[in-house]
PDB file of N, CA and C in Angstrom:
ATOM      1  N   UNK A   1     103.087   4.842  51.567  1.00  0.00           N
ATOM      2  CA  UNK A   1     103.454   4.531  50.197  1.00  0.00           C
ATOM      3  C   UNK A   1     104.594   3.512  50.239  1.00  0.00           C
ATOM      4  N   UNK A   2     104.128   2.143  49.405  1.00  0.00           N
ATOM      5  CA  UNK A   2     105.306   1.246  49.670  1.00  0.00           C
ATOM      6  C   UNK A   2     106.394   1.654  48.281  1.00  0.00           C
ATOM      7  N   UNK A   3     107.442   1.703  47.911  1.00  0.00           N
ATOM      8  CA  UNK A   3     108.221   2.038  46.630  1.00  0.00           C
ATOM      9  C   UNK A   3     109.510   1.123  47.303  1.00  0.00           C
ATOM     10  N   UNK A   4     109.445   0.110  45.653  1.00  0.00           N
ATOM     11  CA  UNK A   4     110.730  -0.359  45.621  1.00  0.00           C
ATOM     12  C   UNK A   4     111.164  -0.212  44.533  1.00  0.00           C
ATOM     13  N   UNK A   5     112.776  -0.221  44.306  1.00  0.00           N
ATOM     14  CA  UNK A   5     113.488  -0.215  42.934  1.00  0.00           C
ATOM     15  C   UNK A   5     113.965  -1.123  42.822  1.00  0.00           C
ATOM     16  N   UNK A   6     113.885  -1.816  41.681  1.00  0.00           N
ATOM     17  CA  UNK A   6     114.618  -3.231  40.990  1.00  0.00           C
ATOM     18  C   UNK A   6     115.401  -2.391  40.047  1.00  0.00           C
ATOM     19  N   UNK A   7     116.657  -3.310  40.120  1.00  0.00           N
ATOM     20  CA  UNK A   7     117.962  -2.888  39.463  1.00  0.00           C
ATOM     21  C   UNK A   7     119.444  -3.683  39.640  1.00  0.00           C
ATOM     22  N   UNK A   8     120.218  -3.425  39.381  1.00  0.00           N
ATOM     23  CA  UNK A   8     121.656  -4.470  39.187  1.00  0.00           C
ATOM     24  C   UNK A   8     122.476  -2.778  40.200  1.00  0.00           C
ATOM     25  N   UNK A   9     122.993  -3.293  41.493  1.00  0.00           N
ATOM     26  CA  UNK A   9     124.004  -2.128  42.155  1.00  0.00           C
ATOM     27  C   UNK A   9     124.889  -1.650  41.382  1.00  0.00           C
ATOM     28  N   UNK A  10     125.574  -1.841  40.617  1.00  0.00           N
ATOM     29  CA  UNK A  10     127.006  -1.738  39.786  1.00  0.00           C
ATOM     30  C   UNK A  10     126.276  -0.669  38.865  1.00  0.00           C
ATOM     31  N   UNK A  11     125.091   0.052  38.324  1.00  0.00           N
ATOM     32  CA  UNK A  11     124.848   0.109  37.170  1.00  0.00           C
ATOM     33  C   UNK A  11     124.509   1.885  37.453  1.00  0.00           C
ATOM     34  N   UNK A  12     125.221   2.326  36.267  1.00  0.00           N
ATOM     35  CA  UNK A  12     125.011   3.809  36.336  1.00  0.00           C
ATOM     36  C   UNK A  12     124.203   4.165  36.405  1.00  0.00           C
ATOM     37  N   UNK A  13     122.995   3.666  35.605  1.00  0.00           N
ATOM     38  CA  UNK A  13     121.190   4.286  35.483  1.00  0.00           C
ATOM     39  C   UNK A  13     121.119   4.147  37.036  1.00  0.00           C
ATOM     40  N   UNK A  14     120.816   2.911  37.556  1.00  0.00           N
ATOM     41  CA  UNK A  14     120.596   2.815  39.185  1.00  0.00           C
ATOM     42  C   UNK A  14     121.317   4.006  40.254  1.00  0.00           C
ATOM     43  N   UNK A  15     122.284   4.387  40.259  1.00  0.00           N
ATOM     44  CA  UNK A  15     123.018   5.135  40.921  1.00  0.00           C
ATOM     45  C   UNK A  15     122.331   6.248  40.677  1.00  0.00           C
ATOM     46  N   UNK A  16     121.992   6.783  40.043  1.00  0.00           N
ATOM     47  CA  UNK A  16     121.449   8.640  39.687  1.00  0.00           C
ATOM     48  C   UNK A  16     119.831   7.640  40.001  1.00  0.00           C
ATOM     49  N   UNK A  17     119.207   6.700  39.862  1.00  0.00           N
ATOM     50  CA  UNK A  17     117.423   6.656  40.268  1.00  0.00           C
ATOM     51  C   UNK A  17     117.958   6.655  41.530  1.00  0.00           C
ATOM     52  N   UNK A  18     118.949   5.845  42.194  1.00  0.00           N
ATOM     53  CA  UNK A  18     119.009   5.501  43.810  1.00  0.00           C
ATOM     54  C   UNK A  18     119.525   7.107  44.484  1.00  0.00           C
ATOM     55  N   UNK A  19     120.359   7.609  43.699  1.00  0.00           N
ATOM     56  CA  UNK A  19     120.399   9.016  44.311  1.00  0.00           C
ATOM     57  C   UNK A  19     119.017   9.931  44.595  1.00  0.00           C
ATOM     58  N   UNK A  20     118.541   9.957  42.968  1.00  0.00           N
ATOM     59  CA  UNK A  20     116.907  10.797  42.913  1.00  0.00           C
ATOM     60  C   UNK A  20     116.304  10.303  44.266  1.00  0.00           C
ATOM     61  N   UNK A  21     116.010   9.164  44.125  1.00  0.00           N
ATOM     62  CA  UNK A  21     115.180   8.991  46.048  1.00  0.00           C
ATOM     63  C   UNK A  21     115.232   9.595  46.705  1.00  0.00           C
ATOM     64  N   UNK A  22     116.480   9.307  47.222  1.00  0.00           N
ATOM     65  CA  UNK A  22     117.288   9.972  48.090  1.00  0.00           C
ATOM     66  C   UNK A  22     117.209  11.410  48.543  1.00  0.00           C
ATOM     67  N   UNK A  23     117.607  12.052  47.603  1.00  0.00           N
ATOM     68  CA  UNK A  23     117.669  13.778  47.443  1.00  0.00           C
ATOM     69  C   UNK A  23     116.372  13.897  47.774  1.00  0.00           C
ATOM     70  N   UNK A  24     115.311  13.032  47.145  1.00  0.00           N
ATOM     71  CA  UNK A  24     113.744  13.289  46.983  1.00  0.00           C
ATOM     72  C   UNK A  24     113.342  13.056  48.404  1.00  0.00           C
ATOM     73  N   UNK A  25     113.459  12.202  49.804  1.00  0.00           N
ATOM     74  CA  UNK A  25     113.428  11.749  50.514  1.00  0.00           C
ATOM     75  C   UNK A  25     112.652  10.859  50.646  1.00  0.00           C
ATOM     76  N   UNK A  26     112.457  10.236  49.470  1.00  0.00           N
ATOM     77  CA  UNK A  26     111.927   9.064  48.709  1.00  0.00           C
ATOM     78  C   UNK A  26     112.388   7.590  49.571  1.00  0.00           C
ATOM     79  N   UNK A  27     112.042   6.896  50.901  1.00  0.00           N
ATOM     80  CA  UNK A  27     111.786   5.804  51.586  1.00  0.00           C
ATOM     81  C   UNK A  27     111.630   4.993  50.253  1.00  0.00           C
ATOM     82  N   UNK A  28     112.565   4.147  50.434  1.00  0.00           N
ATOM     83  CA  UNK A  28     112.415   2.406  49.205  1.00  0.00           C
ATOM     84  C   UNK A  28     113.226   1.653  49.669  1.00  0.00           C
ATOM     85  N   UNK A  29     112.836   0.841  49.340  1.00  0.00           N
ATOM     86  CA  UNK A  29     113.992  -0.739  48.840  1.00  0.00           C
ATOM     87  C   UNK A  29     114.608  -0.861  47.598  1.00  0.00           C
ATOM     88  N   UNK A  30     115.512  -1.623  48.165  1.00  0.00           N
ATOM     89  CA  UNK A  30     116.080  -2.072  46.825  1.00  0.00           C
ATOM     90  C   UNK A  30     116.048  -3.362  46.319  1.00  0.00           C
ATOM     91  N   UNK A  31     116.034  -3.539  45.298  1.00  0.00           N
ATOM     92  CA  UNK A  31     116.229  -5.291  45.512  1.00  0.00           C
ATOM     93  C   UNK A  31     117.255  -5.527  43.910  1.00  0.00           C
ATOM     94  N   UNK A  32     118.131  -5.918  44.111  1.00  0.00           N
ATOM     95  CA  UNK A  32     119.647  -6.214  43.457  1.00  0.00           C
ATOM     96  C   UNK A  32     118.880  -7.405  42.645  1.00  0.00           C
ATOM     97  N   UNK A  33     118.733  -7.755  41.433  1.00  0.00           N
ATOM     98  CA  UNK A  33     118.179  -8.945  40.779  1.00  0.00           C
ATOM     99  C   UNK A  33     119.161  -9.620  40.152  1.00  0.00           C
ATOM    100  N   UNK A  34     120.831  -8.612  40.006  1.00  0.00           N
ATOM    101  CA  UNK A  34     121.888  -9.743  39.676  1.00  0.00           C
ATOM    102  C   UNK A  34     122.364 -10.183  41.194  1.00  0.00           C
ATOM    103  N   UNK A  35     122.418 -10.046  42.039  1.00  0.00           N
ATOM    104  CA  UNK A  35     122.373 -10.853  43.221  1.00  0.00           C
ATOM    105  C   UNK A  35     121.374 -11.726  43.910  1.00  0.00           C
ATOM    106  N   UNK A  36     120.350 -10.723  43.602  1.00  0.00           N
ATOM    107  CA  UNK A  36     119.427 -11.620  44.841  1.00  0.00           C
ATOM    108  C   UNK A  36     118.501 -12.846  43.702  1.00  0.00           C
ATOM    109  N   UNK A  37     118.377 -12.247  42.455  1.00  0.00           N
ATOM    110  CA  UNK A  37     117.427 -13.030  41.847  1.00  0.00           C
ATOM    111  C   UNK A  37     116.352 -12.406  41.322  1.00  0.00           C
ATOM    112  N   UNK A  38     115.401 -13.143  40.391  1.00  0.00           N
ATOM    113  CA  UNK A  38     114.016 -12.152  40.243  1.00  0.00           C
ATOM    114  C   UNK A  38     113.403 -13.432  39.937  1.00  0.00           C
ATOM    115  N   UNK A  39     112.032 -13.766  40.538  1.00  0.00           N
ATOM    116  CA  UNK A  39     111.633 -14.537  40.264  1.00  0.00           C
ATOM    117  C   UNK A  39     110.147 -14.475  38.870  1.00  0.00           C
ATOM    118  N   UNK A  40     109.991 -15.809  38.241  1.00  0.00           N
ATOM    119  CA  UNK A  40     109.037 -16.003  36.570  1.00  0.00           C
ATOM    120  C   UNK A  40     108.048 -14.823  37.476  1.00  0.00           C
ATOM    121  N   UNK A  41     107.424 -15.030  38.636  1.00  0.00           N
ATOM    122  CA  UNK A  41     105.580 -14.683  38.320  1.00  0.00           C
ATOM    123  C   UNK A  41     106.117 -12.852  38.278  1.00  0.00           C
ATOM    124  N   UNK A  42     106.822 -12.548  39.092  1.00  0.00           N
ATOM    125  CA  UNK A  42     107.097 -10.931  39.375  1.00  0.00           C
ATOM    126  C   UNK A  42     107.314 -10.548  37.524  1.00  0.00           C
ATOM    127  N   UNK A  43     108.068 -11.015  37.339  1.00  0.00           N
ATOM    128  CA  UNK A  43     108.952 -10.777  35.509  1.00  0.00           C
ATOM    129  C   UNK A  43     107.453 -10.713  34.408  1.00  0.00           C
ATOM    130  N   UNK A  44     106.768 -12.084  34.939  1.00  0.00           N
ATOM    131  CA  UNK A  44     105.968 -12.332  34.192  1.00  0.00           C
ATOM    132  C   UNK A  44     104.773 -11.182  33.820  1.00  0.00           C
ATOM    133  N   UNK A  45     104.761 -10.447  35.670  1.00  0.00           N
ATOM    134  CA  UNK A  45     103.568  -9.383  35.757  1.00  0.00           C
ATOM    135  C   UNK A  45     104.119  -7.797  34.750  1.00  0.00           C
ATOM    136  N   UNK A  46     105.542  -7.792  35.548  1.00  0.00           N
ATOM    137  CA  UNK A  46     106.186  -6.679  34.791  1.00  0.00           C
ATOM    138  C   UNK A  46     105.972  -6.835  33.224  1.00  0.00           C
ATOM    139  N   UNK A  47     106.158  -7.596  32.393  1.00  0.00           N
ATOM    140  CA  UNK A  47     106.170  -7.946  30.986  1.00  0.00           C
ATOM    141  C   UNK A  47     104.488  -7.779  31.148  1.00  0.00           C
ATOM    142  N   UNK A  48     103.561  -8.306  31.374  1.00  0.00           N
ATOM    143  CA  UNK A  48     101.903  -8.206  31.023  1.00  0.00           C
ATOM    144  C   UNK A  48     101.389  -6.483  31.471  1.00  0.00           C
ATOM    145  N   UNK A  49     101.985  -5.749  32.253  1.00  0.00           N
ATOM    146  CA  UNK A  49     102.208  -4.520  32.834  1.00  0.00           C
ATOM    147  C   UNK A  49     102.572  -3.427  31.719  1.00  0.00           C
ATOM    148  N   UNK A  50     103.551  -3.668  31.103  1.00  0.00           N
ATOM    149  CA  UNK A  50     104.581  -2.531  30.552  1.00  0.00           C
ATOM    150  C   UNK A  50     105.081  -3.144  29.024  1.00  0.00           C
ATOM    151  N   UNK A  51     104.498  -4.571  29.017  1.00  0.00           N
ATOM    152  CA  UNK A  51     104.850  -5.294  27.498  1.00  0.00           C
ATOM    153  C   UNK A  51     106.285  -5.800  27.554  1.00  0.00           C
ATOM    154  N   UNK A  52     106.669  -6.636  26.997  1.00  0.00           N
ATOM    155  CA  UNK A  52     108.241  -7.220  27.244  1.00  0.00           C
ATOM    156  C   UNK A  52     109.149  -6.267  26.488  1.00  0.00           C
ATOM    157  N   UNK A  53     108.611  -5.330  25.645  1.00  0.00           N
ATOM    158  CA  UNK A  53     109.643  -4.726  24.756  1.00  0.00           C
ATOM    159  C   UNK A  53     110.289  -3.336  25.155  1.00  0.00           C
ATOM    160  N   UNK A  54     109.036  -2.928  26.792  1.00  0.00           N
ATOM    161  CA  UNK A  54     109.698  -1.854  27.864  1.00  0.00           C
ATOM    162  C   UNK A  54     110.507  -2.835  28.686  1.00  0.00           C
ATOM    163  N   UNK A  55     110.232  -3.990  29.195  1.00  0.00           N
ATOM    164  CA  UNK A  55     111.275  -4.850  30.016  1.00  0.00           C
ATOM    165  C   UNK A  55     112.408  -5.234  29.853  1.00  0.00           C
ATOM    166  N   UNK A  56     112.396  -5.748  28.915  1.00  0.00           N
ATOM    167  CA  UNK A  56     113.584  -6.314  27.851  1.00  0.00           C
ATOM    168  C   UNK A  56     114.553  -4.887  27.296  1.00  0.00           C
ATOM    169  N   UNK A  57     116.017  -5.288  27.924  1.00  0.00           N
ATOM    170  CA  UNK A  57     117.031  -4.036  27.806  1.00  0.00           C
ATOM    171  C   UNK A  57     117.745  -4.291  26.710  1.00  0.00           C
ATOM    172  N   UNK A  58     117.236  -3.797  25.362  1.00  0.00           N
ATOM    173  CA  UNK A  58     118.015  -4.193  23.935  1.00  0.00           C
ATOM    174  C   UNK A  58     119.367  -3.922  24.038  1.00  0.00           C
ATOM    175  N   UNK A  59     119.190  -2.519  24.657  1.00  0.00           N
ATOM    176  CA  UNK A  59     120.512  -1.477  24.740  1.00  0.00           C
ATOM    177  C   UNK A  59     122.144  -2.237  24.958  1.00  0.00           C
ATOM    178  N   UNK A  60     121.313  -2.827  26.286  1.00  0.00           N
ATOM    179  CA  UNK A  60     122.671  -3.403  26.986  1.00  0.00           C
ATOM    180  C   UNK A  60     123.637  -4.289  26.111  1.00  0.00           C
ATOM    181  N   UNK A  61     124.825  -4.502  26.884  1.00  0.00           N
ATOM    182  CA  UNK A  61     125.415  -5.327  25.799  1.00  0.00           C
ATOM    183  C   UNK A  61     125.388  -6.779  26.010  1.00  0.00           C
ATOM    184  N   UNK A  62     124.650  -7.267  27.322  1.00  0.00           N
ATOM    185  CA  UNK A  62     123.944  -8.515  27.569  1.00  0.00           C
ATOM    186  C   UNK A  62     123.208  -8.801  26.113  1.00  0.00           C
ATOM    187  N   UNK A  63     122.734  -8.432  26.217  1.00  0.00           N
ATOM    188  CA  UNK A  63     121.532  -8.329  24.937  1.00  0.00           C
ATOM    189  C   UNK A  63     122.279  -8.686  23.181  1.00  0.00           C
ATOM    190  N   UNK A  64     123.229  -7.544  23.115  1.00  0.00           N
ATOM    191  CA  UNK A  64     123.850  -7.900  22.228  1.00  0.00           C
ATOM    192  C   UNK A  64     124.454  -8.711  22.069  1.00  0.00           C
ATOM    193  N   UNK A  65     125.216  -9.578  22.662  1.00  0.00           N
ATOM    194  CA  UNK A  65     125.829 -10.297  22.769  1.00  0.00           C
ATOM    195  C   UNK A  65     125.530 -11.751  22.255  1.00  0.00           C
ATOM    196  N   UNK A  66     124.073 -11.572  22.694  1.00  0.00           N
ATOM    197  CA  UNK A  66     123.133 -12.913  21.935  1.00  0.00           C
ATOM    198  C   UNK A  66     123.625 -13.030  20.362  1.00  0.00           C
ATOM    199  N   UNK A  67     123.296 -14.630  20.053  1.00  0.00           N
ATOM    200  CA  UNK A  67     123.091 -15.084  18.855  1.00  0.00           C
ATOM    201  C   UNK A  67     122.243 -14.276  18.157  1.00  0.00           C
ATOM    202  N   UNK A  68     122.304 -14.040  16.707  1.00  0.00           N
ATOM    203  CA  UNK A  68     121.036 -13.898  16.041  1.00  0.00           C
ATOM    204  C   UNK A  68     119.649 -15.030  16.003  1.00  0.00           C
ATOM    205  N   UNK A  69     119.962 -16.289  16.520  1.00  0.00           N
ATOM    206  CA  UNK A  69     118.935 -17.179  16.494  1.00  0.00           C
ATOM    207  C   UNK A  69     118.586 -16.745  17.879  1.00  0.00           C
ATOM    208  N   UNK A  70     119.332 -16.041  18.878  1.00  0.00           N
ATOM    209  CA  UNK A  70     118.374 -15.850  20.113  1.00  0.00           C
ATOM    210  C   UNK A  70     117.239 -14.354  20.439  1.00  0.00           C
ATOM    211  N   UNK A  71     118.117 -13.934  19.075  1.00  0.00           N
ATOM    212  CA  UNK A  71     117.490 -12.571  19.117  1.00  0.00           C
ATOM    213  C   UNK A  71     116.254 -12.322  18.092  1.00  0.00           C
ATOM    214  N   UNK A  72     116.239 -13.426  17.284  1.00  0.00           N
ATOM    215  CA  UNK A  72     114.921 -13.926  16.256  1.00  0.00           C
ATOM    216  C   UNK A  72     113.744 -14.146  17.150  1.00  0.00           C
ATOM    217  N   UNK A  73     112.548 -13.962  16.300  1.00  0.00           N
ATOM    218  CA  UNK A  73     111.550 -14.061  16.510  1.00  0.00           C
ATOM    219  C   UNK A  73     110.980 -13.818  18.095  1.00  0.00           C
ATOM    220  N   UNK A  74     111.385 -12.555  18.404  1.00  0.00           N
ATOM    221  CA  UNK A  74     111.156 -12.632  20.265  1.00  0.00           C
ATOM    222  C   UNK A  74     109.395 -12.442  20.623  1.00  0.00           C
ATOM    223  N   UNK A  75     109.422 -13.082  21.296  1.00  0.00           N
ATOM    224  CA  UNK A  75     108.030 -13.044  22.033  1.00  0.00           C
ATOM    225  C   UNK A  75     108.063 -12.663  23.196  1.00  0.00           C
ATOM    226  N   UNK A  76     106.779 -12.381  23.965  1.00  0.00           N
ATOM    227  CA  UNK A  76     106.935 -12.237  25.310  1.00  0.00           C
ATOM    228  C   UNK A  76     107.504 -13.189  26.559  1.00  0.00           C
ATOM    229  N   UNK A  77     106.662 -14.493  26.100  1.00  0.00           N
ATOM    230  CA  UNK A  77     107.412 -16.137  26.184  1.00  0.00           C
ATOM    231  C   UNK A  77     109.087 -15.886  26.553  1.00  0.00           C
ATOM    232  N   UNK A  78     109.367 -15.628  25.331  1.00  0.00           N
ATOM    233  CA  UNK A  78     110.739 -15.809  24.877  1.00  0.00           C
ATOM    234  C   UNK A  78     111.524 -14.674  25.628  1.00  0.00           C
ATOM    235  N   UNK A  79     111.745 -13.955  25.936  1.00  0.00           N
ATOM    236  CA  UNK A  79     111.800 -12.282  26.318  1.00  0.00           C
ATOM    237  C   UNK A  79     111.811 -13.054  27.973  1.00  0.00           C
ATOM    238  N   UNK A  80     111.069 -13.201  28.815  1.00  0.00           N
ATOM    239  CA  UNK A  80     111.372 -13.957  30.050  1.00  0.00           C
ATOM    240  C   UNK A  80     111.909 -14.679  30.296  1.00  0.00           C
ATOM    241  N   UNK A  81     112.070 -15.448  29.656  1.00  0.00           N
ATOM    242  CA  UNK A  81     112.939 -16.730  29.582  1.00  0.00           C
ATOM    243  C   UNK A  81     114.556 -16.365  29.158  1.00  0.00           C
ATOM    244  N   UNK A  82     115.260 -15.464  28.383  1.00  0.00           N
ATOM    245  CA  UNK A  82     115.926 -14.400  28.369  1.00  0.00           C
ATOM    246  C   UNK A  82     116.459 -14.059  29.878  1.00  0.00           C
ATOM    247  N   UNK A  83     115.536 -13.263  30.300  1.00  0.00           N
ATOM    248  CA  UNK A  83     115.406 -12.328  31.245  1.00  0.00           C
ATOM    249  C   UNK A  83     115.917 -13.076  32.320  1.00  0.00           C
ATOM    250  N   UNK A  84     115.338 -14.011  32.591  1.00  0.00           N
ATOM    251  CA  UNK A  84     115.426 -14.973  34.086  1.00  0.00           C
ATOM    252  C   UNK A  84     116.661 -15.757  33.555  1.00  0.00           C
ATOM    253  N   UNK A  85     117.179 -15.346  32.882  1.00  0.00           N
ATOM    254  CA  UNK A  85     118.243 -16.224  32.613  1.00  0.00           C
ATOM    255  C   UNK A  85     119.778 -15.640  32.642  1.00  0.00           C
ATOM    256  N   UNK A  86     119.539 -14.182  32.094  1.00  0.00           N
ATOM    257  CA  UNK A  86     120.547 -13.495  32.215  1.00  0.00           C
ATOM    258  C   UNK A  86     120.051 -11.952  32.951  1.00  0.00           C
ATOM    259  N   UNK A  87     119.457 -11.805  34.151  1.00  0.00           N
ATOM    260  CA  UNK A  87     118.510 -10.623  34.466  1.00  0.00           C
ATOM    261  C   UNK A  87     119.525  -9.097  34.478  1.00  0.00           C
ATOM    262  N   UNK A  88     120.815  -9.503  33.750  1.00  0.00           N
ATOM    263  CA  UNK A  88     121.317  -8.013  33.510  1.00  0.00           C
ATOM    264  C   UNK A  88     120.605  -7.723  32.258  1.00  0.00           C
ATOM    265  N   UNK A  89     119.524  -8.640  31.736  1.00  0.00           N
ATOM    266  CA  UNK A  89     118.928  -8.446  30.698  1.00  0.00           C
ATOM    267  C   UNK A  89     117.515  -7.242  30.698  1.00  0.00           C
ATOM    268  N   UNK A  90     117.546  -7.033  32.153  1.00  0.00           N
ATOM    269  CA  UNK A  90     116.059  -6.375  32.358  1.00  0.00           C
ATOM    270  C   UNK A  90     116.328  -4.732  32.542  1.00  0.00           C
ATOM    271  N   UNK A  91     115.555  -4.171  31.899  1.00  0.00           N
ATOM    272  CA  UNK A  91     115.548  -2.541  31.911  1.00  0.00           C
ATOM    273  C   UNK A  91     115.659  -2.237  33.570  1.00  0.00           C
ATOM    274  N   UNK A  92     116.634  -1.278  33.231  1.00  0.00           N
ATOM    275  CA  UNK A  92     117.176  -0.556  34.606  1.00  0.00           C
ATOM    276  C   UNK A  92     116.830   0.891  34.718  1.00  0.00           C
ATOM    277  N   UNK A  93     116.046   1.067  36.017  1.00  0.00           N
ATOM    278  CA  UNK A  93     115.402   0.372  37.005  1.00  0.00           C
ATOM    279  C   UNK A  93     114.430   0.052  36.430  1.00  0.00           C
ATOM    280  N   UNK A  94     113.573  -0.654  37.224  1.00  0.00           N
ATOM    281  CA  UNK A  94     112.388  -1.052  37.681  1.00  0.00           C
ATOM    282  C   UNK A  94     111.745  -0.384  38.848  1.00  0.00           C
ATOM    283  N   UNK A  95     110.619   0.290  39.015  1.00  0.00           N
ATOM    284  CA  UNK A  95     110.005   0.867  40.289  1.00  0.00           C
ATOM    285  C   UNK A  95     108.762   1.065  40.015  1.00  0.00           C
ATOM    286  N   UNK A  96     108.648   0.072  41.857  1.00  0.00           N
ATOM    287  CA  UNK A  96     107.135  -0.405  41.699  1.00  0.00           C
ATOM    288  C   UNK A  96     106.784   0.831  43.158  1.00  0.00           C
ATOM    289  N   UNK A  97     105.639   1.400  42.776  1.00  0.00           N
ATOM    290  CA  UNK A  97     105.180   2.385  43.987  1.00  0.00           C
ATOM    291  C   UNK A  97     104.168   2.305  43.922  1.00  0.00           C
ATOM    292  N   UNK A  98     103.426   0.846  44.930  1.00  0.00           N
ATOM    293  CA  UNK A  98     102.281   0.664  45.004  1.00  0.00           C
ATOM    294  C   UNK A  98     101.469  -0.026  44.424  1.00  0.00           C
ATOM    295  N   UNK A  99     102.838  -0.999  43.562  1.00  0.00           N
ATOM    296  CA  UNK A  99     101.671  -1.640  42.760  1.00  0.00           C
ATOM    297  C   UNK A  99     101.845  -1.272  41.007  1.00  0.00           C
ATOM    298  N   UNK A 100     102.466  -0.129  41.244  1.00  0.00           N
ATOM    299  CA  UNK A 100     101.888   0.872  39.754  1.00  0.00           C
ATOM    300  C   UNK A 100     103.340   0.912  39.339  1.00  0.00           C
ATOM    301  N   UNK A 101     103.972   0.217  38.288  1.00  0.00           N
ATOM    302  CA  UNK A 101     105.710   0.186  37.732  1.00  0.00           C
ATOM    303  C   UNK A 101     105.639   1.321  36.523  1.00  0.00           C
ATOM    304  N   UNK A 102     107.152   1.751  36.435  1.00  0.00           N
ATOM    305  CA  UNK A 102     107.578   2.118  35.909  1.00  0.00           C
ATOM    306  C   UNK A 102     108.975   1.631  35.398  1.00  0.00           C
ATOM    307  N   UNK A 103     109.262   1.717  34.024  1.00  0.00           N
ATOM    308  CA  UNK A 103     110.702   1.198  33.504  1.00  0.00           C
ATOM    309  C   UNK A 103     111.755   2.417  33.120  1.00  0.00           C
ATOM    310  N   UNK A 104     113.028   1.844  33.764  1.00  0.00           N
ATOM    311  CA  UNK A 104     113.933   3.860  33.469  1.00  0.00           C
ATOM    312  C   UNK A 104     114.001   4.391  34.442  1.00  0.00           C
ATOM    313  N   UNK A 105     114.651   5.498  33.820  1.00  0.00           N
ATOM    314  CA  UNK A 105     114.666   7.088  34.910  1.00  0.00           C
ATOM    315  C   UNK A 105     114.729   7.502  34.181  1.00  0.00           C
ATOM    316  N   UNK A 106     113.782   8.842  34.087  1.00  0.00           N
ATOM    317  CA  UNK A 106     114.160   9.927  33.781  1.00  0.00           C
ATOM    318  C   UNK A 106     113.569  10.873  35.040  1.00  0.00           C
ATOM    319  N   UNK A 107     114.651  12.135  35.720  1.00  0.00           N
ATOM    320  CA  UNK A 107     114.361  12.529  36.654  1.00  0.00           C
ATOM    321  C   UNK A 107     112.787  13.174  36.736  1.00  0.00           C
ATOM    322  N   UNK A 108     112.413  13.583  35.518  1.00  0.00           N
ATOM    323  CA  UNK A 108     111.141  14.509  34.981  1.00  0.00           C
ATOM    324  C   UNK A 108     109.874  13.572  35.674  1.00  0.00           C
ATOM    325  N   UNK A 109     109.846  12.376  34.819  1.00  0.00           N
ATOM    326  CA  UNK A 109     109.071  11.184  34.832  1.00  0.00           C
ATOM    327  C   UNK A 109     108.912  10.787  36.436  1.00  0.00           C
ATOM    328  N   UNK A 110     110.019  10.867  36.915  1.00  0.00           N
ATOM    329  CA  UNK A 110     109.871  10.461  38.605  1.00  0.00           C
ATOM    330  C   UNK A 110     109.247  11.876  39.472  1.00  0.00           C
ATOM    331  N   UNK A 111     109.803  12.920  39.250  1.00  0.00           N
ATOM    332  CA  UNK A 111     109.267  14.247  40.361  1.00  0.00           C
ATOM    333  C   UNK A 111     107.361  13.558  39.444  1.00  0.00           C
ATOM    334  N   UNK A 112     107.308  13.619  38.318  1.00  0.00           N
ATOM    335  CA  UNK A 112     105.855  13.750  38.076  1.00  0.00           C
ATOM    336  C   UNK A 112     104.802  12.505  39.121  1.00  0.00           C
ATOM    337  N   UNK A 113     105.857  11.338  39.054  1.00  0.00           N
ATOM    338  CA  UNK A 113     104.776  10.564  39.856  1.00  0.00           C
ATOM    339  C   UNK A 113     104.992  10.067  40.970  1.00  0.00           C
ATOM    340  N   UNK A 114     105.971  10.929  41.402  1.00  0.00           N
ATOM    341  CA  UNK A 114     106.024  10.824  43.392  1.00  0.00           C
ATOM    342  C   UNK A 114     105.175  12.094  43.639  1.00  0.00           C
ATOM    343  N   UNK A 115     105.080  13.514  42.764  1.00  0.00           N
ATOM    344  CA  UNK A 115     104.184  14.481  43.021  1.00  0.00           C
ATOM    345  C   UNK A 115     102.516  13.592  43.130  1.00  0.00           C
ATOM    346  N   UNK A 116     102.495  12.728  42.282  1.00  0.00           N
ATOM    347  CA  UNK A 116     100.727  12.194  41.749  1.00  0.00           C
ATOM    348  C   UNK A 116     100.679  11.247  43.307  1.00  0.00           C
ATOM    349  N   UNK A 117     101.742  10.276  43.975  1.00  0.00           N
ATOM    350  CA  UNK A 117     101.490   9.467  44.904  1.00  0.00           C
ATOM    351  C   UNK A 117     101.554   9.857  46.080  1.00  0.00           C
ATOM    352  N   UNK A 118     102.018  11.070  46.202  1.00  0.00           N
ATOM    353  CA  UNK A 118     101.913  11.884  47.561  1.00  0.00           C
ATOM    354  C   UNK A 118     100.326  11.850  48.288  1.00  0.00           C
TER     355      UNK A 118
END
């Protein structure tokens, strides 16, 4: 089973998914996207995957921070372009196991589908 988590290190959500692994003895990667980067086609699949409006982190205060003309009329288009631009913009985590993503943690949501990929 390949499992990686996309996420920003600094970020509380990440710390309790990167712990859950862990405890879980859950083998992953990580990959840091305010350091290392995230590149259009990966962003692009996640958004056609899960829809830009699970990708796209309203919550954050990246997000808020925007103009109202940047926060008008969002598209999926628009929502990546966002994203790759400021990627503390992207829902935390990201975890891909196999191919098959999920956006978040919730601990429930994860025992259910490391139990299904076993």
């Amino acid at each position: 089973m390949t499992v990686t988590v996309y996420g920003i290190k600094a970020c509380d959500t990440m710390k309790k998914a990167r712990d859950w692994l862990d405890d879980h003895g859950v083998v992953h990667a990580f990959h840091d996207y305010k350091s290392v980067g995230i590149d259009r086609e990966r962003l692009v699949r996640w958004v056609e995957a899960l829809g830009w409006e699970a990708v796209l982190n309203r919550a954050g205060t990246t997000f808020r921070k925007l103009t109202e003309s940047q926060k008008q009329d969002l598209d999926a288009a628009k929502a990546v372009d966002l994203m790759l631009a400021q990627p503390s913009m992207i829902k935390r985590p990201m975890l891909d196991i196999n191919g098959a993503l999920t956006a978040g943690f919730k601990p429930d949501l994860y025992a259910r589908l490391f139990e299904a990929a076993a």
